[in-house]
Protein backbone atom coordinates (compact mmCIF):
# COMPACT_ATOMS: atom_id res chain seq x y z
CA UNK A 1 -25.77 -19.57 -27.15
CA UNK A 2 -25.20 -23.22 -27.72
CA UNK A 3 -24.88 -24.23 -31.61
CA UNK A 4 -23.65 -27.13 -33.89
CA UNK A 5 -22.92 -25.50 -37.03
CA UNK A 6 -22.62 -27.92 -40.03
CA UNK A 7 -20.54 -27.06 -43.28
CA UNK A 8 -18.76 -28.27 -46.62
CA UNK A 9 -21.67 -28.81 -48.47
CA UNK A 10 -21.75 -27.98 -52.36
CA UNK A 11 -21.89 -29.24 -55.38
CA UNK A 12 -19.83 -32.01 -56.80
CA UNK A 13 -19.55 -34.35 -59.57
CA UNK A 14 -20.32 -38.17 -59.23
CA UNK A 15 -17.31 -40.38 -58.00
CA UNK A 16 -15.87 -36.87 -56.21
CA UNK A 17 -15.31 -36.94 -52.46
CA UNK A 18 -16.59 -34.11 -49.70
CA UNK A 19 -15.90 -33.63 -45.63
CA UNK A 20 -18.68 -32.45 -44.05
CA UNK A 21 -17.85 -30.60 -40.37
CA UNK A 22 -20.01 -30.10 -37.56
CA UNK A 23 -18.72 -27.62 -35.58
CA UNK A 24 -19.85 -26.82 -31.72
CA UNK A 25 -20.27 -23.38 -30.89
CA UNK A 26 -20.84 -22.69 -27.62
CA UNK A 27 -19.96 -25.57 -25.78
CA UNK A 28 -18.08 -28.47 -25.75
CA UNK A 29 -18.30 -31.81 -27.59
CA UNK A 30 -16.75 -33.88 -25.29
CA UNK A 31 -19.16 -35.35 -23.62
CA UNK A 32 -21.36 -35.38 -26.96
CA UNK A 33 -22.01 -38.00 -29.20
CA UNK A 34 -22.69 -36.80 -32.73
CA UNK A 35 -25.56 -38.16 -35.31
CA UNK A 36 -25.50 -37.31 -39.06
CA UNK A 37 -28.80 -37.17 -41.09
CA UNK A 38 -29.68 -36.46 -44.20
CA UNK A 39 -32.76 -35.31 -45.97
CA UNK A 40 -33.00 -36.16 -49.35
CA UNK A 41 -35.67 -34.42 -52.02
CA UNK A 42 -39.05 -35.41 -50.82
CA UNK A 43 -37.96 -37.92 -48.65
CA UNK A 44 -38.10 -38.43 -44.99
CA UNK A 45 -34.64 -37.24 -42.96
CA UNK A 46 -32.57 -40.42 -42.28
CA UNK A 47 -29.70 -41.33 -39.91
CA UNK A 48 -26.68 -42.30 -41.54
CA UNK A 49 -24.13 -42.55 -39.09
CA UNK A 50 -23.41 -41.52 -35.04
CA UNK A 51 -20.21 -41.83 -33.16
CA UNK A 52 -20.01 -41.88 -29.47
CA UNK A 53 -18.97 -39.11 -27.25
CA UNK A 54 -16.03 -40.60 -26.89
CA UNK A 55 -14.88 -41.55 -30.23
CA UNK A 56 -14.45 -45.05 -29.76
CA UNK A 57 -17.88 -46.71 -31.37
CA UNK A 58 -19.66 -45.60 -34.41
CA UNK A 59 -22.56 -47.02 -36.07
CA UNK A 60 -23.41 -46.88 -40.02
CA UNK A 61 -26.80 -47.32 -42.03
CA UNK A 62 -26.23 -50.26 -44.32
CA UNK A 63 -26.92 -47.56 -47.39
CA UNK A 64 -23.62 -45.84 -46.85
CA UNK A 65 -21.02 -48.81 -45.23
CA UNK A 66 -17.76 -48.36 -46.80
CA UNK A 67 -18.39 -44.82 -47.92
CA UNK A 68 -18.78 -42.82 -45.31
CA UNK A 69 -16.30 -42.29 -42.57
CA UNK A 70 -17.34 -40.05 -39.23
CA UNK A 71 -14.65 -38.95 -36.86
CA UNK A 72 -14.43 -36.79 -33.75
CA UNK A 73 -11.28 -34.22 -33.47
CA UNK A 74 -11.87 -33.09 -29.85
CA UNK A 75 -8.84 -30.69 -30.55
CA UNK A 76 -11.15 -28.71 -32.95
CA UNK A 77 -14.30 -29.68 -31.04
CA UNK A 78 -15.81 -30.72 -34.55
CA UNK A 79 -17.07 -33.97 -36.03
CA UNK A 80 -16.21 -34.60 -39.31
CA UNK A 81 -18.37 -36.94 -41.79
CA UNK A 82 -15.98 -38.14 -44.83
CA UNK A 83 -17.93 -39.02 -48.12
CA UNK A 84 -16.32 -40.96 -50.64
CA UNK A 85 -17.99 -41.92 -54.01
CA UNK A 86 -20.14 -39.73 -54.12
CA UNK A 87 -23.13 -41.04 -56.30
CA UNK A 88 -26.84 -38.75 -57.30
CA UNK A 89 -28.33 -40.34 -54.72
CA UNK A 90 -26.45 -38.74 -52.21
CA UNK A 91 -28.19 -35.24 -52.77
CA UNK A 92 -29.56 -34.14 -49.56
CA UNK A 93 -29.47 -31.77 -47.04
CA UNK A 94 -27.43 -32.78 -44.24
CA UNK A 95 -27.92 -32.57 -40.67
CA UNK A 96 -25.71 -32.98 -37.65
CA UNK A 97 -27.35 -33.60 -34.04
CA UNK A 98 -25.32 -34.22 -30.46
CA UNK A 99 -27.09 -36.50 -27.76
CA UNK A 100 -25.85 -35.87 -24.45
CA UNK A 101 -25.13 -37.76 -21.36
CA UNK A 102 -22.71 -40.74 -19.96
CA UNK A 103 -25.21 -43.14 -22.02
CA UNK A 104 -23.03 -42.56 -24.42
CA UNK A 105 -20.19 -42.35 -23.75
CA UNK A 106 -19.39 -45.37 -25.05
CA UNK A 107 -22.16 -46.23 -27.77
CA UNK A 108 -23.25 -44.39 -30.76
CA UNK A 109 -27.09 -42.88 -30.58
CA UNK A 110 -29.48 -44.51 -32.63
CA UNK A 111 -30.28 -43.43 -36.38
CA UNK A 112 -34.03 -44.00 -35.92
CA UNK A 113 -34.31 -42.45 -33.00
CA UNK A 114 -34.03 -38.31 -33.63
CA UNK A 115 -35.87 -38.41 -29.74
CA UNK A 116 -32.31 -38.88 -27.96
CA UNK A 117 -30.80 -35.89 -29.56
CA UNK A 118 -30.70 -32.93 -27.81
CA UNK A 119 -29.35 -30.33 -30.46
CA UNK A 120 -29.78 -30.28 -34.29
CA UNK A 121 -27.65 -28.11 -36.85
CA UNK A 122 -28.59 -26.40 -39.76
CA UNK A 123 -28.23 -28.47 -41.98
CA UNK A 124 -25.46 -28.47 -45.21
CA UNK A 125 -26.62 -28.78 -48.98
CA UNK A 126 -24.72 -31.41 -51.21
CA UNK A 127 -26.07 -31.69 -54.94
CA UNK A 128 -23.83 -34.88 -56.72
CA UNK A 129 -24.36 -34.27 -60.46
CA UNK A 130 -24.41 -37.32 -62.21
């Protein structure tokens, strides 16, 4: 059964720092690129940032530049989404989704476009108190 499996939500205090994981079960990520998302209370799901399948290009929503890191570890087969400064705003469920195929390989999927994903996680809570 293929699976992404997202953890390392919780809750945290504003100006604390959290690593989300996205974890393939199932299959492997190497040929993946991975999209985070995140839901916030009554709000539409957004794309925040994607990374190619190879690692090398990533693309970040404007709302989280310079706080939010994503990485790939192909060792673990897991994609990692660093959050730094973490401000109220923040709280949201969040979602990771791999697009597959040699499209991109080399680009990051697009964060408006949930279409080119192929499989979605389950989602991680993270409440920021303020």
């Amino acid at each position: 059964q293929l699976e992404l499996v997202a953890s390392g939500g919780g809750l945290v205090h504003s100006g604390g720092s959290l690593r989300l994981s996205c974890a393939a079960s199932g299959f492997s990520l190497e040929h993946y690129a991975i999209g985070w998302f995140r839901r916030a209370p009554g709000k539409e799901r957004v794309g925040i940032p994607s990374i190619s399948a190879f690692g090398g290009s990533t693309n970040y929503a404007d709302s989280v530049k310079g706080r939010f890191t994503i990485s790939k570890d192909r060792t673990k087969n897991t994609v990692y989404l660093k959050i730094n400064s973490l401000k109220p705003e923040d709280t949201a469920v969040y979602y990771c989704a791999a697009a597959y195929g040699s499209t991109w390989y080399h680009q990051p999927p697009s964060l408006k476009n949930e279409y080119e994903y192929d499989y979605w996680g389950q989602g991680t809570r993270v409440t920021v108190s303020s």
